[in-house]
N, C-alpha and C. Protein backbone atom coordinates (compact mmCIF):
# COMPACT_ATOMS: atom_id res chain seq x y z
N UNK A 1 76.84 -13.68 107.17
CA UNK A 1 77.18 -12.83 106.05
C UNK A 1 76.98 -13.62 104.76
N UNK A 2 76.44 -12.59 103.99
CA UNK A 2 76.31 -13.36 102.62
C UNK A 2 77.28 -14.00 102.02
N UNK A 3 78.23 -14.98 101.30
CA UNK A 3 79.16 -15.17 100.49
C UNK A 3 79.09 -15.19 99.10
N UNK A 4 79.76 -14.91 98.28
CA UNK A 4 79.79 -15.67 96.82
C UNK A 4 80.69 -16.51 96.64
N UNK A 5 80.32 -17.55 95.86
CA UNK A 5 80.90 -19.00 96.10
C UNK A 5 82.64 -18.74 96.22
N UNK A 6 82.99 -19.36 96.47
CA UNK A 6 84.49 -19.18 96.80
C UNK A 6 85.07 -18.03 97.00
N UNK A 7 84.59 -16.96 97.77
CA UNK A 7 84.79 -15.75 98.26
C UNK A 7 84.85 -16.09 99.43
N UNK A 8 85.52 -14.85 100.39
CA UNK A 8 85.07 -14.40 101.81
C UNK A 8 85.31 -13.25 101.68
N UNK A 9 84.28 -12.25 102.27
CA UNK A 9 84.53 -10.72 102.33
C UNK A 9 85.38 -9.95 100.78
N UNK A 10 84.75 -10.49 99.65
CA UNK A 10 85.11 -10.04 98.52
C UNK A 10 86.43 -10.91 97.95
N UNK A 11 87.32 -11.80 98.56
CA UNK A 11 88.37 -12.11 98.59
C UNK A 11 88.76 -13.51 97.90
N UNK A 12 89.40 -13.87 96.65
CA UNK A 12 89.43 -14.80 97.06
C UNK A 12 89.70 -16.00 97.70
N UNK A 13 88.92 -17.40 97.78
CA UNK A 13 89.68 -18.33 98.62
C UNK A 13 90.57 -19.54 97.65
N UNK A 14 91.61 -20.07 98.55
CA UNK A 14 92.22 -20.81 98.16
C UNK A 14 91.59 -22.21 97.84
N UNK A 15 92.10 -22.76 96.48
CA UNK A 15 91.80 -24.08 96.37
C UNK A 15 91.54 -25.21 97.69
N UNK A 16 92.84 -25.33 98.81
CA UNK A 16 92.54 -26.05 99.60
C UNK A 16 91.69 -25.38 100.54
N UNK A 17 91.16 -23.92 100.95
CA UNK A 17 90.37 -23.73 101.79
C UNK A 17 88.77 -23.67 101.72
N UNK A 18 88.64 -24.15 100.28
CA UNK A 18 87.20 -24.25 99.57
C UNK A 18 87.15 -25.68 99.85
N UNK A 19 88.02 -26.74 99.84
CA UNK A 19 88.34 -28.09 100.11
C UNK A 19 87.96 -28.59 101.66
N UNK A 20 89.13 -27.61 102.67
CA UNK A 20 88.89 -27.67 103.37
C UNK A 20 87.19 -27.23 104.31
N UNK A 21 86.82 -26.33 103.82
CA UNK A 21 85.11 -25.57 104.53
C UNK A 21 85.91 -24.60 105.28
N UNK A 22 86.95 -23.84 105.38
CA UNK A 22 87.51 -22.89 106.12
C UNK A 22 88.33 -22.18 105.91
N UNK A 23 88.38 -20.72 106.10
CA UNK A 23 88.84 -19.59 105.46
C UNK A 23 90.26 -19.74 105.49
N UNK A 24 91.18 -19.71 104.55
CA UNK A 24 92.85 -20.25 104.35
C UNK A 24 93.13 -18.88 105.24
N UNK A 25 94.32 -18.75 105.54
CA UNK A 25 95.13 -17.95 106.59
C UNK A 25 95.48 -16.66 105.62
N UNK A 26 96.03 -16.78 104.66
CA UNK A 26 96.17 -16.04 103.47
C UNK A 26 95.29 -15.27 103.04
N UNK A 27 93.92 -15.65 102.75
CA UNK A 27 92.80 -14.95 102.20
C UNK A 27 92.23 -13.83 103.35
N UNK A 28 92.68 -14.52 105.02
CA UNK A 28 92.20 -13.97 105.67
C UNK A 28 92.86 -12.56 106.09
N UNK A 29 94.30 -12.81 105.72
CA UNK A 29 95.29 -11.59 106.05
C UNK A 29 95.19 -10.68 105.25
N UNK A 30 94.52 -10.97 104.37
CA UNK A 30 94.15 -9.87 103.10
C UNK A 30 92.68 -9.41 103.44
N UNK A 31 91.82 -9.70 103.93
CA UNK A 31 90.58 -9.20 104.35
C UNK A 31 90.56 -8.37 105.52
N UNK A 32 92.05 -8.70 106.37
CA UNK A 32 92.18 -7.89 107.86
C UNK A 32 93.17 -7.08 108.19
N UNK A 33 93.32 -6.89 106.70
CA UNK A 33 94.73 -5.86 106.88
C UNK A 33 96.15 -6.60 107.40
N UNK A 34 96.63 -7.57 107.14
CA UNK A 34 97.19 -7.79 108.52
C UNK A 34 99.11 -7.65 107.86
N UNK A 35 99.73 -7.14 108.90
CA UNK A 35 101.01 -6.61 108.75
C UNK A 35 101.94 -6.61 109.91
N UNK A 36 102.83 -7.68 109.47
CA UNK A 36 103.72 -8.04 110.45
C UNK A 36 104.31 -6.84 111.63
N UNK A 37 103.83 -7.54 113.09
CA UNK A 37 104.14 -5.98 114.09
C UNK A 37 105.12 -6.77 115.09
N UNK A 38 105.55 -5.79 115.61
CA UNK A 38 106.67 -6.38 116.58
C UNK A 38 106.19 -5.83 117.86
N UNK A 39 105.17 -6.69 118.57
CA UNK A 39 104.90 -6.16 120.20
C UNK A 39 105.61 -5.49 120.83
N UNK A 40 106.63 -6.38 120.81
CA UNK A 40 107.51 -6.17 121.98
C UNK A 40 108.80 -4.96 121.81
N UNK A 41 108.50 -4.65 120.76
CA UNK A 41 108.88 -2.92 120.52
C UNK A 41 108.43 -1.57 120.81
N UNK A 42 106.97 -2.18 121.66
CA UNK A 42 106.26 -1.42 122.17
C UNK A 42 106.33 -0.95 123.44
N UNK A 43 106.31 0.18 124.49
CA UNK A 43 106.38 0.46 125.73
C UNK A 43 105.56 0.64 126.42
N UNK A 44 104.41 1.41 125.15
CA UNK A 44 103.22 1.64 126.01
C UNK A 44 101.96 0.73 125.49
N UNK A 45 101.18 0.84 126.98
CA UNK A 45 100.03 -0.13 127.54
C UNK A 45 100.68 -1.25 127.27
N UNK A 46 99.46 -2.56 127.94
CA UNK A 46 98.83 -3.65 127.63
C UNK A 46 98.24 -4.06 126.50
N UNK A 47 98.97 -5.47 126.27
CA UNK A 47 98.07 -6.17 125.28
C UNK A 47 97.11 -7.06 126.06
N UNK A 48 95.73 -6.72 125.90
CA UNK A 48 94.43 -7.68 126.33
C UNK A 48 94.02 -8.78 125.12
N UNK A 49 93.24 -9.79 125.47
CA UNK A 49 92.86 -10.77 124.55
C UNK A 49 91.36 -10.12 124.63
N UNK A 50 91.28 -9.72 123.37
CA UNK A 50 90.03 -9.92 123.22
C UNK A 50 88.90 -10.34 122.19
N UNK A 51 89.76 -11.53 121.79
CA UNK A 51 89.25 -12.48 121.12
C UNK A 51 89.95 -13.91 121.35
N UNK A 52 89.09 -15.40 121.32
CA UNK A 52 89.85 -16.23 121.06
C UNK A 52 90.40 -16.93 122.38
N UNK A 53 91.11 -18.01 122.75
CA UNK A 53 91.04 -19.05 124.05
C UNK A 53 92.56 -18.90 123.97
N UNK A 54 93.87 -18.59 124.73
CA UNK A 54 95.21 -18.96 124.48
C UNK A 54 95.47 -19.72 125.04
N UNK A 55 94.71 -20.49 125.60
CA UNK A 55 94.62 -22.33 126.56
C UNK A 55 93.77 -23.34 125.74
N UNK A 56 94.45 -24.32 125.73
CA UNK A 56 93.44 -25.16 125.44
C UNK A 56 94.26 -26.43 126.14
N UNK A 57 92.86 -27.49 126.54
CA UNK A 57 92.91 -28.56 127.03
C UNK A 57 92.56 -29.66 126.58
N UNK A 58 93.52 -30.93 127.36
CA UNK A 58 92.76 -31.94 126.79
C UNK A 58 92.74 -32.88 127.54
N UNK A 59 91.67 -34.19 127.64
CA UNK A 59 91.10 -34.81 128.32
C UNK A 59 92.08 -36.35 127.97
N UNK A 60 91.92 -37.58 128.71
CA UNK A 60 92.25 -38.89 129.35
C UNK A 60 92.06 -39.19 127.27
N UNK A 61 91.11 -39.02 126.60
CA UNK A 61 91.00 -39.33 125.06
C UNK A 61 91.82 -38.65 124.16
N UNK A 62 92.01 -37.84 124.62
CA UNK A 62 93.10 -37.04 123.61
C UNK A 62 91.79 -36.17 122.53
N UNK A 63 90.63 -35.56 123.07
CA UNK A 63 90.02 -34.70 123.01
C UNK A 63 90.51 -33.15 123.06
N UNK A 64 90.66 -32.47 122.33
CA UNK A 64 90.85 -31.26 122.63
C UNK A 64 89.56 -30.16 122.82
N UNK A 65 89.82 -29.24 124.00
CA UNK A 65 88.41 -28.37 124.61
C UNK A 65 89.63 -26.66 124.69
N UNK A 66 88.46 -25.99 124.37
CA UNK A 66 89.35 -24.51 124.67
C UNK A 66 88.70 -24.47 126.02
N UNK A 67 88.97 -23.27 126.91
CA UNK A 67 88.39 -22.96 128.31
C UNK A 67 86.76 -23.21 128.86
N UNK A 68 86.14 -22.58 127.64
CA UNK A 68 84.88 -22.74 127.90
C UNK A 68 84.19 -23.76 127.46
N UNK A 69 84.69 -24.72 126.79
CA UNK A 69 83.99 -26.06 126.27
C UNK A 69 84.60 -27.20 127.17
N UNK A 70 86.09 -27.05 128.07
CA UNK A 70 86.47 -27.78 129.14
C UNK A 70 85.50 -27.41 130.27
N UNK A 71 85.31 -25.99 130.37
CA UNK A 71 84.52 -25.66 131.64
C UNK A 71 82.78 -26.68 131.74
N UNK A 72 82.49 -26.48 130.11
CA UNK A 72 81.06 -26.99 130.02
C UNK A 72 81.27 -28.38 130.13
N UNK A 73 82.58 -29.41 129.87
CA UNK A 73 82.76 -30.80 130.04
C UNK A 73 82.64 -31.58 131.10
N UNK A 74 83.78 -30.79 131.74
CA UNK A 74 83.69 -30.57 133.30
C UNK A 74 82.60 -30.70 134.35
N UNK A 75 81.52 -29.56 134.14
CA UNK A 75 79.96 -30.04 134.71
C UNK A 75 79.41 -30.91 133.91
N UNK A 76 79.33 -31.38 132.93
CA UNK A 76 78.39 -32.76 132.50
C UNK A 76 78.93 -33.58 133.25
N UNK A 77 81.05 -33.61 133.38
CA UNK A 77 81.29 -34.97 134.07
C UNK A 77 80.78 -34.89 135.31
N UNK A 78 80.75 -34.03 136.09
CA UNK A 78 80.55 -33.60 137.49
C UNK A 78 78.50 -34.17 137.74
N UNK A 79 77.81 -34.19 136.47
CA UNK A 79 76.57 -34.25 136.40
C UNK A 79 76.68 -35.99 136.29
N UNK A 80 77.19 -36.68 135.47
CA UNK A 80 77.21 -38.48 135.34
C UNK A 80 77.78 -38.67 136.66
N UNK A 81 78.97 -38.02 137.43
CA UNK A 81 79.74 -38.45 138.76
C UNK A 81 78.11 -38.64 139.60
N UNK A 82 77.80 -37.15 139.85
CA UNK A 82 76.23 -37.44 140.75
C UNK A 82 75.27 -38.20 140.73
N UNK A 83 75.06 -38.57 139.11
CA UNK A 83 73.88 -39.98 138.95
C UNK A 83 74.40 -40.80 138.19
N UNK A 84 75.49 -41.49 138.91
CA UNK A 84 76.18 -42.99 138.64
C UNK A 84 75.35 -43.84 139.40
N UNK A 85 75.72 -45.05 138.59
CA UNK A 85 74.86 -45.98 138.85
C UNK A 85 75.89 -46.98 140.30
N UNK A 86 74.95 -47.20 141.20
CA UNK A 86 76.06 -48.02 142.57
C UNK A 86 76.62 -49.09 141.75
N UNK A 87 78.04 -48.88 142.42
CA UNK A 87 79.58 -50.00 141.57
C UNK A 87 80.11 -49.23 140.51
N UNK A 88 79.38 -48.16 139.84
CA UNK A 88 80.40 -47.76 137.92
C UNK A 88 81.60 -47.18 138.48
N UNK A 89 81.99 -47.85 138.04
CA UNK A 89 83.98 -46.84 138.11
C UNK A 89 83.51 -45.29 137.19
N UNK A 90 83.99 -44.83 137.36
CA UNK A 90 83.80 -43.18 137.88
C UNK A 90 85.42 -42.67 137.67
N UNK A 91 86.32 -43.66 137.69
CA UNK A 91 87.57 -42.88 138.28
C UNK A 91 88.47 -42.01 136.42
N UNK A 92 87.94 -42.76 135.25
CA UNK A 92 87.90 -41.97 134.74
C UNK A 92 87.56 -40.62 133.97
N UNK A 93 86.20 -40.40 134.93
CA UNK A 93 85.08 -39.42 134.46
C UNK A 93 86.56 -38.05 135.69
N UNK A 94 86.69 -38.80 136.50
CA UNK A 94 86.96 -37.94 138.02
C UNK A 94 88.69 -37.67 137.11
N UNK A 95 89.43 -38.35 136.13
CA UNK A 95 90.44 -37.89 135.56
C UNK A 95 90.46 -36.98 134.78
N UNK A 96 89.08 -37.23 133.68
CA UNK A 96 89.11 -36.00 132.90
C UNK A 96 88.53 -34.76 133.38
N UNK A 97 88.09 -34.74 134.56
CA UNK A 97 87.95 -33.30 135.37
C UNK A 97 89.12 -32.62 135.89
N UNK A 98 89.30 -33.82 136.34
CA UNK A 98 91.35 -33.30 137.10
C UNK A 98 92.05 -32.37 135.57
N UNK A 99 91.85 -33.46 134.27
CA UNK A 99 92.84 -32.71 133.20
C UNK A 99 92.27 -31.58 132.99
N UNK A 100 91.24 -31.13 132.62
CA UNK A 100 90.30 -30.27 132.18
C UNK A 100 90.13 -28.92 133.39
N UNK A 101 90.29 -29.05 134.60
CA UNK A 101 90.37 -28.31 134.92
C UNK A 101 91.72 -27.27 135.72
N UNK A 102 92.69 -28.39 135.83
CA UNK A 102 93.69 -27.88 136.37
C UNK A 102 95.36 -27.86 135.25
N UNK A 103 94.74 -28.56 134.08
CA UNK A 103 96.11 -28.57 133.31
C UNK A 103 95.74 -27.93 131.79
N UNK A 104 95.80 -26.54 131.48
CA UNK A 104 95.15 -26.46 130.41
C UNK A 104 97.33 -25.96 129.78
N UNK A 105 96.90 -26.18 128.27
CA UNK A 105 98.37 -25.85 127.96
C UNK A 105 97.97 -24.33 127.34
N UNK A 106 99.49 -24.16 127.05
CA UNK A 106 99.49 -21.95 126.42
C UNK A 106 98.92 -22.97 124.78
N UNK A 107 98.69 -21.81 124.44
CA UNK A 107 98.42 -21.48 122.76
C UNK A 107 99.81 -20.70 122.35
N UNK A 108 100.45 -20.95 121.82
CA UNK A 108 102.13 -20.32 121.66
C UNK A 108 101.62 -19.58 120.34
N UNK A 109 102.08 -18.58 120.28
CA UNK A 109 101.68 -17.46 119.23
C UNK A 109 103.10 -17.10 118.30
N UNK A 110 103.49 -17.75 117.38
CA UNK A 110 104.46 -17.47 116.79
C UNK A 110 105.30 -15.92 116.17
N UNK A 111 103.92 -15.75 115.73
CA UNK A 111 103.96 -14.36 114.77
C UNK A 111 102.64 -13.19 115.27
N UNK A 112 102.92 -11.99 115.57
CA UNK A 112 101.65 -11.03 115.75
C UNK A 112 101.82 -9.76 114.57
N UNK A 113 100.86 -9.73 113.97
CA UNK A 113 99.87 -9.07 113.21
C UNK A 113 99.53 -8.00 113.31
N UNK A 114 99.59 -6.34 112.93
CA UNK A 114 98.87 -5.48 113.06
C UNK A 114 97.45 -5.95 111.89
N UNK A 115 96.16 -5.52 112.72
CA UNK A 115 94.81 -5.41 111.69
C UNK A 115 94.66 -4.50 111.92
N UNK A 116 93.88 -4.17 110.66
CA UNK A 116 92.74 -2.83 111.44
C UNK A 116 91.56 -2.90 112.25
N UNK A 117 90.85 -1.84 112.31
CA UNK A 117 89.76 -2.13 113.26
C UNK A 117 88.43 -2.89 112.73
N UNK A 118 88.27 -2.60 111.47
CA UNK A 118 87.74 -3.74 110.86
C UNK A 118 87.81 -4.82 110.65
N UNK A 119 89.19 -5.16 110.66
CA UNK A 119 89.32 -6.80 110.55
C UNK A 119 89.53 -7.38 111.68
N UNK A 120 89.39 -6.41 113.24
CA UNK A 120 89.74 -7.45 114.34
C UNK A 120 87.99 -7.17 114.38
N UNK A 121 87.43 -6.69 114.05
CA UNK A 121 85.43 -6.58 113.71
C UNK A 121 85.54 -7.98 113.28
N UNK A 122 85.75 -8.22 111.97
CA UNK A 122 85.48 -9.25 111.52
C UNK A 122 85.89 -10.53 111.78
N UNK A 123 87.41 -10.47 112.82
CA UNK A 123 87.70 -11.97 113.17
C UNK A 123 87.12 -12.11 114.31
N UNK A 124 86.78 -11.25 115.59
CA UNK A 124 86.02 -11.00 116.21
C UNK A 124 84.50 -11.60 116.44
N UNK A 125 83.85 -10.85 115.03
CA UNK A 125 82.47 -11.71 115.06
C UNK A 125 82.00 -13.06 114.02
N UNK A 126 83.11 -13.18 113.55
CA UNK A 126 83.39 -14.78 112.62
C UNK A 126 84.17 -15.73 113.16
N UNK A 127 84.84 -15.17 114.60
CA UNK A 127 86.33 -16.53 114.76
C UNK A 127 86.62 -16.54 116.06
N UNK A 128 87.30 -17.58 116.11
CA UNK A 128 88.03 -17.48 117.63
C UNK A 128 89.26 -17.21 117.52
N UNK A 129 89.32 -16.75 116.19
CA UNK A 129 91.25 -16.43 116.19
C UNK A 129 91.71 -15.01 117.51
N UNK A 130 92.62 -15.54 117.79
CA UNK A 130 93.56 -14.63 118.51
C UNK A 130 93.73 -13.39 118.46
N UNK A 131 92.89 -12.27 118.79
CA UNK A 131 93.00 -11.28 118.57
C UNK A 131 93.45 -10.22 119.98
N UNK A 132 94.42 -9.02 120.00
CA UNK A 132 94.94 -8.47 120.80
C UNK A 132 94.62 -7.16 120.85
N UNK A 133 93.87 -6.37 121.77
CA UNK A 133 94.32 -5.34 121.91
C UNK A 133 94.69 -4.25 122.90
N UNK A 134 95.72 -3.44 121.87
CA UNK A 134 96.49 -1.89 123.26
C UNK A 134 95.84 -0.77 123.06
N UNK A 135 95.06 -0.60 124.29
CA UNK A 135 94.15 0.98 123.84
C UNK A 135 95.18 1.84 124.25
N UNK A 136 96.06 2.05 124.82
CA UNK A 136 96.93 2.81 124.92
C UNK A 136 97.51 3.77 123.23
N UNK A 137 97.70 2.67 122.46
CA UNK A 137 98.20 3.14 121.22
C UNK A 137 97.20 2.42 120.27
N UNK A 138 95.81 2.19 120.42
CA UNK A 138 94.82 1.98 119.93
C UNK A 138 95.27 1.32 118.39
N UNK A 139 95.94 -0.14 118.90
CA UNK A 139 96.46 -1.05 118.01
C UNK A 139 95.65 -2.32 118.39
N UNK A 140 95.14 -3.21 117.25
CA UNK A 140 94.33 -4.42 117.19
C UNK A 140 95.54 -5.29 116.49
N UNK A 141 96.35 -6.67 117.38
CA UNK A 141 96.95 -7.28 115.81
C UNK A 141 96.29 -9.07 116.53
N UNK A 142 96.97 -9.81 115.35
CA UNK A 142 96.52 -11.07 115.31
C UNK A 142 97.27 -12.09 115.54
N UNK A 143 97.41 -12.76 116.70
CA UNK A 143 98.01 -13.59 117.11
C UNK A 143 98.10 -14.70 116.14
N UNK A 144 99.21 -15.09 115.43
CA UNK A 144 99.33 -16.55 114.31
C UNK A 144 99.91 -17.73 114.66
N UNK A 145 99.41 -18.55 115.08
CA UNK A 145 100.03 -19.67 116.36
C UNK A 145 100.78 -20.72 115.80
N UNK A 146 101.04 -20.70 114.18
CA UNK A 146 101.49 -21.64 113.19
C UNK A 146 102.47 -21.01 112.38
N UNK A 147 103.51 -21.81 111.85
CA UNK A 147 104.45 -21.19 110.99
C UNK A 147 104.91 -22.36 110.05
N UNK A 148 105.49 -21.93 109.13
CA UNK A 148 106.22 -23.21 108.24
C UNK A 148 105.77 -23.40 107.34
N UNK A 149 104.60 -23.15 106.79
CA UNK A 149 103.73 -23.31 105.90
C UNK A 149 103.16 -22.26 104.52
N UNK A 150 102.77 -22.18 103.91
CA UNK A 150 101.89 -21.35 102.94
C UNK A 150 101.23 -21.05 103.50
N UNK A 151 100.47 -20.21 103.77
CA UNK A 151 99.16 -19.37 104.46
C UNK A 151 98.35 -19.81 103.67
N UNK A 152 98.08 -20.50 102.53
CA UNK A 152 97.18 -20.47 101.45
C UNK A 152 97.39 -22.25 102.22
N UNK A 153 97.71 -22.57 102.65
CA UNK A 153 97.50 -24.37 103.21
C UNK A 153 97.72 -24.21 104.28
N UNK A 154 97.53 -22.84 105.09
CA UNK A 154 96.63 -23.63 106.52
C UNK A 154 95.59 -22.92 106.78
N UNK A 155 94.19 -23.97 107.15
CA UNK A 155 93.27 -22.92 107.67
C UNK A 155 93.10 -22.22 108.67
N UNK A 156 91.81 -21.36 108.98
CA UNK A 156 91.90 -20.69 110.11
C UNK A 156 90.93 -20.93 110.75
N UNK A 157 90.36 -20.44 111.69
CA UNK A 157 88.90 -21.40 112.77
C UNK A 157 87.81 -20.49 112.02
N UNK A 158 87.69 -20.15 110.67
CA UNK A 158 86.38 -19.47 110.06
C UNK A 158 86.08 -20.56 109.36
N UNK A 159 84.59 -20.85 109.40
CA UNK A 159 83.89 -21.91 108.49
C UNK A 159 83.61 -21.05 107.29
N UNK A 160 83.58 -21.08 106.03
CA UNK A 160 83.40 -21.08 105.22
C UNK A 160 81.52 -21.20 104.98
């Protein structure tokens, strides 16, 4: 998408998220509609993920991988395990498979979000943020996994 300089989606961005290269949390809740919802006031349907990793893992380095970048780690290690050289210790390639594949932690979601259908469009095809939805009551909101802060000083996984 096109930008104008310190914009996103018409909006503007915050000093530290022009700093940072990534869309502040703030600028983004204003581009996606977003309005504090209470799930669990809800009866009907399921909430599905359908956006975004609510696991993430991490390896023997203190590397962090969401599902599918542990999954892709995983076979490279599994690819050096097969053409090791006779004698290489191996036993930490064979740890960070163990972490990576069997210990991933939750993504804890503090706060959820009603958006509209446009803005779970747009975090959707710009982000890996956390997005939920109940076709039952044909509600999209946004999982916010951080609290404590200004929204305008923390970013969000949109590059700028």
């Amino acid at each position: 998408m096109r930008r104008k300089q310190g914009t996103w989606h018409k909006r503007k961005l915050s000093h530290f998220a022009i700093r940072a290269g990534m869309v502040d949390y703030f600028t983004a809740s204003e581009v996606v509609g977003a309005e504090l919802y209470d799930i669990y006031a809800v009866d009907e349907g399921d909430w599905e993920l359908v956006n975004g990793d609510d696991k993430y893992y991490i390896d023997g380095d203190g590397n962090t991988y969401d599902s599918e970048m542990a999954y892709e780690r995983g076979r490279e290690l599994e690819t050096m395990i097969d053409n090791k050289e006779e004698g290489q210790d191996i036993s930490n390639w064979e740890r960070d498979i163990d972490l990576l594949t069997n210990y991933g932690e939750v993504r804890w979601v503090y706060d959820y979000y009603k958006i509209t259908e446009e803005g779970a469009k747009i975090l959707m095809n710009e982000s890996n943020e956390l997005v939920y939805y109940n076709s039952e009551i044909d509600v999209y909101v946004w999982g916010i996994c951080h609290y404590g802060m200004s929204w305008k000083l923390i970013p969000t996984s949109i590059p700028i």
